[in-house]
Protein backbone atom coordinates (compact mmCIF):
# COMPACT_ATOMS: atom_id res chain seq x y z
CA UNK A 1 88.56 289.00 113.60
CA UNK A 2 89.35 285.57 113.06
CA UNK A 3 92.70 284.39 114.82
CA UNK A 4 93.46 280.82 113.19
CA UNK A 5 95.60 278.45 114.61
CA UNK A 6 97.47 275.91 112.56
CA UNK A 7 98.29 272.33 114.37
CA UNK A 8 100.58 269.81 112.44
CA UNK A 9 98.43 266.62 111.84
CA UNK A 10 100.78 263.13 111.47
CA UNK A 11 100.27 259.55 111.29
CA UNK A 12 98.91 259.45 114.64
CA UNK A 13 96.66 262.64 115.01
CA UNK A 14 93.37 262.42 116.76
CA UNK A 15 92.48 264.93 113.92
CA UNK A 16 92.73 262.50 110.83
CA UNK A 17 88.80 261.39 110.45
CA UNK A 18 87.43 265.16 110.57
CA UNK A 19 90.06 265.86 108.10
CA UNK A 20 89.32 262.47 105.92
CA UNK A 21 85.76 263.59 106.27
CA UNK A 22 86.02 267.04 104.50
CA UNK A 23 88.33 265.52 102.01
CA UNK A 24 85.21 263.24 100.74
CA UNK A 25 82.90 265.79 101.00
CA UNK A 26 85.02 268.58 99.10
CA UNK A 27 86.98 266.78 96.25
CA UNK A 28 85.74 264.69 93.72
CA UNK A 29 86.90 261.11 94.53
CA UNK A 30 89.55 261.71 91.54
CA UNK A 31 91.45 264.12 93.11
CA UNK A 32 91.25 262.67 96.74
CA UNK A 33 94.34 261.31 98.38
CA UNK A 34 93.74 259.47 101.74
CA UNK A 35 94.71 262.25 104.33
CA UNK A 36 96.70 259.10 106.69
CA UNK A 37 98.84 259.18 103.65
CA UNK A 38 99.56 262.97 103.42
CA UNK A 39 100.00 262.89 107.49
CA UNK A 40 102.85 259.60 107.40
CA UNK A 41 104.38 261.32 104.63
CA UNK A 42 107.91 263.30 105.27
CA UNK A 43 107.50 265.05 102.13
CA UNK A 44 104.02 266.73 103.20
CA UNK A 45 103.40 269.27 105.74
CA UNK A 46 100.02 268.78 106.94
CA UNK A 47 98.27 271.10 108.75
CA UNK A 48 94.26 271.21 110.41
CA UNK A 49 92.72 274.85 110.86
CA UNK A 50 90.79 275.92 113.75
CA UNK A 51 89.62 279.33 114.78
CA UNK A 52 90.30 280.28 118.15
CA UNK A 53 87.62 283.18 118.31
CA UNK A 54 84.82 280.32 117.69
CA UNK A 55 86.20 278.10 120.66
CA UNK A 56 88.70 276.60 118.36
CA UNK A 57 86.67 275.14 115.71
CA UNK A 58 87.68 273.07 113.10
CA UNK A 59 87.74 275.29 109.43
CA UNK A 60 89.59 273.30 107.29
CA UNK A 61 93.00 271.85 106.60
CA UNK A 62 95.91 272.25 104.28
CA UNK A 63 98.82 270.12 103.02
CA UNK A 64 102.06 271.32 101.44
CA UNK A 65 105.61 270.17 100.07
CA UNK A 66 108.01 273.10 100.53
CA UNK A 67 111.27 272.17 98.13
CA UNK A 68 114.36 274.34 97.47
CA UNK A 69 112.61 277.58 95.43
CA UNK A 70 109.10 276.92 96.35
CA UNK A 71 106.03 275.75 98.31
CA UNK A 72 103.24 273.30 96.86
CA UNK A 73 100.09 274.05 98.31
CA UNK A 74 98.80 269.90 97.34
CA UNK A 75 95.29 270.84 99.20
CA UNK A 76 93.52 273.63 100.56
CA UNK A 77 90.51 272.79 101.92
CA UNK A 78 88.21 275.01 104.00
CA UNK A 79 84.42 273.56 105.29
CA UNK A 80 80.96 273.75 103.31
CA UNK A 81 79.97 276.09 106.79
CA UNK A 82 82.67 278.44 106.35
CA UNK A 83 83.13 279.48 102.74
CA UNK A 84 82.84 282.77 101.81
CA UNK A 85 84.09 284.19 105.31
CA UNK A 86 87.51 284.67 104.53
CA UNK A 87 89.16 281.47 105.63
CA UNK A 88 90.59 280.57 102.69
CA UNK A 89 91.76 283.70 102.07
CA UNK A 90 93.46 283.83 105.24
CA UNK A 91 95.12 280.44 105.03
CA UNK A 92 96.53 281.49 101.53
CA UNK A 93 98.11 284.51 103.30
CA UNK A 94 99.77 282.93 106.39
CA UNK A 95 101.20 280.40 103.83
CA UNK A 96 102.61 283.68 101.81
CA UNK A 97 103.66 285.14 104.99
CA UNK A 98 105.65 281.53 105.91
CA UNK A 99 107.37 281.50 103.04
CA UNK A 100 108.70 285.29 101.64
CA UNK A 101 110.58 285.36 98.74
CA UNK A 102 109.71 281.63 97.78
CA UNK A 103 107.46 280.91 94.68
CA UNK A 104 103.86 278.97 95.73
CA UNK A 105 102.41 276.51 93.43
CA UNK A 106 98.70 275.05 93.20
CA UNK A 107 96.78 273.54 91.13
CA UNK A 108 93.42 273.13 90.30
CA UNK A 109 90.91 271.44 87.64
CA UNK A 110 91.00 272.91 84.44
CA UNK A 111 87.90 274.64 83.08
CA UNK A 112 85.66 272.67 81.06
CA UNK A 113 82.18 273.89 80.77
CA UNK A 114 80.89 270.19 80.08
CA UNK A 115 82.73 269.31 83.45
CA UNK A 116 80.04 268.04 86.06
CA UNK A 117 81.39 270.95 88.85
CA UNK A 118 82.38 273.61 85.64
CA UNK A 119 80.78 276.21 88.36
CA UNK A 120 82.78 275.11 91.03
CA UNK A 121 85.84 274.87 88.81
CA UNK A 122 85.25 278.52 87.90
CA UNK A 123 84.64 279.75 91.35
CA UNK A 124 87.71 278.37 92.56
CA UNK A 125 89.90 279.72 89.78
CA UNK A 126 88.53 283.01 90.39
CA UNK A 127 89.19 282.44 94.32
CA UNK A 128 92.90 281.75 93.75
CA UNK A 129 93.42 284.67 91.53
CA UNK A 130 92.01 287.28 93.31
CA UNK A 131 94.28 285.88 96.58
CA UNK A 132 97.38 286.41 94.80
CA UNK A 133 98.04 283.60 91.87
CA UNK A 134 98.90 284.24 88.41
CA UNK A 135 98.11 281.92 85.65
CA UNK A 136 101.69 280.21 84.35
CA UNK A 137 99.82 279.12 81.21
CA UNK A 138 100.64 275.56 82.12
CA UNK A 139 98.61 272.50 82.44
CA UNK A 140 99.33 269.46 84.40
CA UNK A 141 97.75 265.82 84.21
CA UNK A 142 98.01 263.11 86.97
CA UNK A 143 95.93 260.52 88.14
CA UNK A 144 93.65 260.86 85.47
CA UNK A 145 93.05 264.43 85.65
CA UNK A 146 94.16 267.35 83.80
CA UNK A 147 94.64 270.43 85.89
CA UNK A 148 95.76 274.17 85.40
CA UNK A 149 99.22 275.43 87.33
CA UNK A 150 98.80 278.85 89.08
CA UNK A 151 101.82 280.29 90.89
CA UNK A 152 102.37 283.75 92.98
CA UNK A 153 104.50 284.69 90.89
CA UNK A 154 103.53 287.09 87.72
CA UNK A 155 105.92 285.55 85.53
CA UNK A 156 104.92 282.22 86.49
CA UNK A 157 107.71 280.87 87.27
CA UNK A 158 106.37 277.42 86.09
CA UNK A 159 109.80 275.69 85.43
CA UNK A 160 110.45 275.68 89.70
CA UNK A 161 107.21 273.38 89.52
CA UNK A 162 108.89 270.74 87.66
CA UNK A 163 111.80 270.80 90.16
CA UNK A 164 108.88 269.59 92.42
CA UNK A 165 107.59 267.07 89.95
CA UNK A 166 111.10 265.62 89.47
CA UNK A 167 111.35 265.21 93.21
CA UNK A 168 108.34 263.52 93.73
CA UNK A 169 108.70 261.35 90.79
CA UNK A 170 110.25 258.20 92.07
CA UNK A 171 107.20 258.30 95.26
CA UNK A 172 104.70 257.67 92.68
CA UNK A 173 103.96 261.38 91.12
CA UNK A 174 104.24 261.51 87.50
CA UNK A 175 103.18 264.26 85.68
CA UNK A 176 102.59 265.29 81.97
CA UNK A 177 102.83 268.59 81.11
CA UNK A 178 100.87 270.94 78.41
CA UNK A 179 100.77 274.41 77.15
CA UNK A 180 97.14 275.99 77.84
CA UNK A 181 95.53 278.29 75.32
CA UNK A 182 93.54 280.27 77.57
């Protein structure tokens, strides 16, 4: 059974081009931020995944802002060789376990079945809520992309996000918000 082992990743980690690496090869260049960034940043924990029973290789990585009421989960990234083994899966539930009785956020591109990736996009949504999110019926757009909120909480609990949003305005994140109809 897989025993994963988190290690903090900052400005200076030997671990940043294996993690800038999977970033280009598992998000569209849209929805990539440069990992050096996430890593200097004071707002972002930023952690690389290994698993210990494979002589500590390298699964993935994950980044997240944990404010007041809640936990952003900003990436969650597991490698091409190790999908569908129950990484991500695993990751999702050590960040639950972290973090009891707090509310965690992520979000993720919303469907569009014209959308280059609409597979991908519909895997992942399907990923997310069978590992414990709940659609909050909200929709976000940044950057140039328009994305769907999810929380881990059943009633959503969307209005928490925006305490995030607010927070993380004056750094550069601004955020428009919609209702979603599906």
């Amino acid at each position: 059974y897989m025993k994963l082992n988190f290690v903090a990743v900052t400005g200076k980690s030997e671990y940043l081009p294996v993690l800038q690496k999977q970033m280009e090869e598992n998000f569209p260049k849209s929805e990539s931020m440069p990992v050096k960034f996430m890593a200097k940043s004071k707002d972002i924990d930023l952690y690389a995944v290994f698993d210990r029973d494979l002589n500590n290789a390298f699964i993935g990585f994950e980044g997240r802002y944990v404010f007041g009421r809640g936990v952003y989960i900003f990436y969650l990234s597991v490698g091409k060789n190790f999908q569908g083994m129950g990484y991500g899966s695993r990751i999702i539930n050590k960040i639950f376990e972290l973090y009891p009785g707090k509310t965690v956020f992520l979000d993720l591109e919303q469907l569009d079945e014209r959308a280059e990736n609409a597979l991908q996009r519909q895997r992942r949504r399907r990923f997310y809520l069978r590992n414990g999110f709940y659609y909050t019926g909200m929709g976000l757009h940044y950057y140039g992309v328009d994305y769907e909120l999810l929380s881990s909480s059943r009633q959503g609990e969307a209005e928490k996000f925006k305490e995030i949003a607010e927070y993380l305005r004056p750094k550069g994140f601004k955020v428009t918000y919609s209702r979603l109809n599906y």
